[in-house]
Protein backbone atom coordinates (compact mmCIF):
# COMPACT_ATOMS: atom_id res chain seq x y z
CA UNK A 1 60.37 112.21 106.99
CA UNK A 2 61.89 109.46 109.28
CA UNK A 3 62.11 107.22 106.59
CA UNK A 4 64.51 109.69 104.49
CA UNK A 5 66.03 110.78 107.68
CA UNK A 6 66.72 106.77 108.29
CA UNK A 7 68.02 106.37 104.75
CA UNK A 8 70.15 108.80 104.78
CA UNK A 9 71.51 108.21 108.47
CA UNK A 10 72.66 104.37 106.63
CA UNK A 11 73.95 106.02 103.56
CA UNK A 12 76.11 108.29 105.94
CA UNK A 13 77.25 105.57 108.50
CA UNK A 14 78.34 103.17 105.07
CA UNK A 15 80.41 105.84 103.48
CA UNK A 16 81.78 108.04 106.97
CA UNK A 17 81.95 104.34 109.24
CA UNK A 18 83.92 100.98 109.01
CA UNK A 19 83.31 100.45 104.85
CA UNK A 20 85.11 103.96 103.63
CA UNK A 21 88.56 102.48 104.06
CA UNK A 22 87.92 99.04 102.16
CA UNK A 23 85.61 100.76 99.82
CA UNK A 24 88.20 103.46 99.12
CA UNK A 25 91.11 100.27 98.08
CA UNK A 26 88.85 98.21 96.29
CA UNK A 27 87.84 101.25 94.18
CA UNK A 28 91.96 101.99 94.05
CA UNK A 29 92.67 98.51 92.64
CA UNK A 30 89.48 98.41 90.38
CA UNK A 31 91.11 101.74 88.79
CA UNK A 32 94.67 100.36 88.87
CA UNK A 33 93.26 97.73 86.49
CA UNK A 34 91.13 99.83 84.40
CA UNK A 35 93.98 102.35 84.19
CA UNK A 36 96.44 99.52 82.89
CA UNK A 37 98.90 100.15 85.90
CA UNK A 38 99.52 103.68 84.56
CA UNK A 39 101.24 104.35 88.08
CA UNK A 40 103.84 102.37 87.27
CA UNK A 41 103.54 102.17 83.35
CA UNK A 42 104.36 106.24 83.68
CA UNK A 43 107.05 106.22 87.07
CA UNK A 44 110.28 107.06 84.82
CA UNK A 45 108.54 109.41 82.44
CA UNK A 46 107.45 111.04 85.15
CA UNK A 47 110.90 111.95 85.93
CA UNK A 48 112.04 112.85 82.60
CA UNK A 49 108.94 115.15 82.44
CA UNK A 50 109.89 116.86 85.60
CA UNK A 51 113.97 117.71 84.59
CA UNK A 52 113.02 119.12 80.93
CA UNK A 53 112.90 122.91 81.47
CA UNK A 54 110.24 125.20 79.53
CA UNK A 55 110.62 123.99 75.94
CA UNK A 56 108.36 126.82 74.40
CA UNK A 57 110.66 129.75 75.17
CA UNK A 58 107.38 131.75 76.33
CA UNK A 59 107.25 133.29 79.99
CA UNK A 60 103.76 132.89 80.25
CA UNK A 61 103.64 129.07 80.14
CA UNK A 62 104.51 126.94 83.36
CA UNK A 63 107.22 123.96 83.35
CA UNK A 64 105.57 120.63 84.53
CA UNK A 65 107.94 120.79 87.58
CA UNK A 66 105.67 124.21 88.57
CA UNK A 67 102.24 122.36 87.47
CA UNK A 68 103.21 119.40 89.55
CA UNK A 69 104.31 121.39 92.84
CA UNK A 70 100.75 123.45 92.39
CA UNK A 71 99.01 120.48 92.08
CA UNK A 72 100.64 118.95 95.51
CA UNK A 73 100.05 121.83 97.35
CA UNK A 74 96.16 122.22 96.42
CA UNK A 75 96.36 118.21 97.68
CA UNK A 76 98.92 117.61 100.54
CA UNK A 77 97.32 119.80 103.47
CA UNK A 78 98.79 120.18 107.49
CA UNK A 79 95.90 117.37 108.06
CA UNK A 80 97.90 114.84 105.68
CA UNK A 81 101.56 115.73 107.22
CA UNK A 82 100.11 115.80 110.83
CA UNK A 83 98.51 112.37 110.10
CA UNK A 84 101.96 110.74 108.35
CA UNK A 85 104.12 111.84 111.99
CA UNK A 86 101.46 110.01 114.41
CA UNK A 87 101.05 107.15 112.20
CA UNK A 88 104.30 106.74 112.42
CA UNK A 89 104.63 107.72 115.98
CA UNK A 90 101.67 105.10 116.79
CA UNK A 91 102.51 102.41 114.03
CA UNK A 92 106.29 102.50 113.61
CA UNK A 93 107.18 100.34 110.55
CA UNK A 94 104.00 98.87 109.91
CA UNK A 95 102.24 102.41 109.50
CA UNK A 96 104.78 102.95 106.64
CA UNK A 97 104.37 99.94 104.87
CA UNK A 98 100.86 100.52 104.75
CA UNK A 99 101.11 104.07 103.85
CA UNK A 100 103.06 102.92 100.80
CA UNK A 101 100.85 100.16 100.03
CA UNK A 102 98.03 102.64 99.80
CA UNK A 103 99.82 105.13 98.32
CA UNK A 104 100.15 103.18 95.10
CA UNK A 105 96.55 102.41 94.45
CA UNK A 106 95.98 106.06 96.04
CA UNK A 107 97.85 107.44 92.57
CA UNK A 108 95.33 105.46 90.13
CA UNK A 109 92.66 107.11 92.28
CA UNK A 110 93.91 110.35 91.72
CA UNK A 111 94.53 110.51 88.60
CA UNK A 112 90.87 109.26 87.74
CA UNK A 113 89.83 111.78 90.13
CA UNK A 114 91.52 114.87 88.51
């Protein structure tokens, strides 16, 4: 039992310790490769998605401005905006460079993810 408990205990301190972060980019880039860039092959569709109204006419069918706010607020929780004000509050300008860097291999991630 101490050997699973050991086992276990390394598996937990590798992905909850120091590796998660680097783990968690490398994994970002592999997908933004895989993926073909699509976070930036896709950036001014995306807005041409979002101004097109309902096409369909039908009042039962959402507009891809409604899907994509629904989707942000099942993602983006008080944890995430709480985080953004003392990284920037600790950081300053550095926090938000970062924050953008990993932002862009964040949205390869998630779309892999979902």
């Amino acid at each position: 039992m101490e050997l699973l408990e050991s086992f276990f205990g390394v598996i937990g301190y590798l992905t909850w310790g120091w590796a998660l972060v680097p783990f968690l980019v490398v994994l970002g880039v592999f997908f933004t490769i895989v993926s073909g860039c699509v976070q930036f092959k896709y950036f001014i569709r995306m807005f041409r998605v979002l101004s097109n109204s309902n096409q369909s006419g039908d009042p039962k069918t959402i507009t891809a401005r409604e899907a994509l706010l629904l989707s942000v607020g099942g993602r983006v929780g008080g944890g995430n905006i709480a985080g953004v004000a003392v990284a920037i509050t600790l950081g300053g300008p550095g926090a938000v460079f970062w924050m953008w860097a990993i932002t862009i291999v964040g949205m390869a991630t998630s779309l892999i993810e979902c």
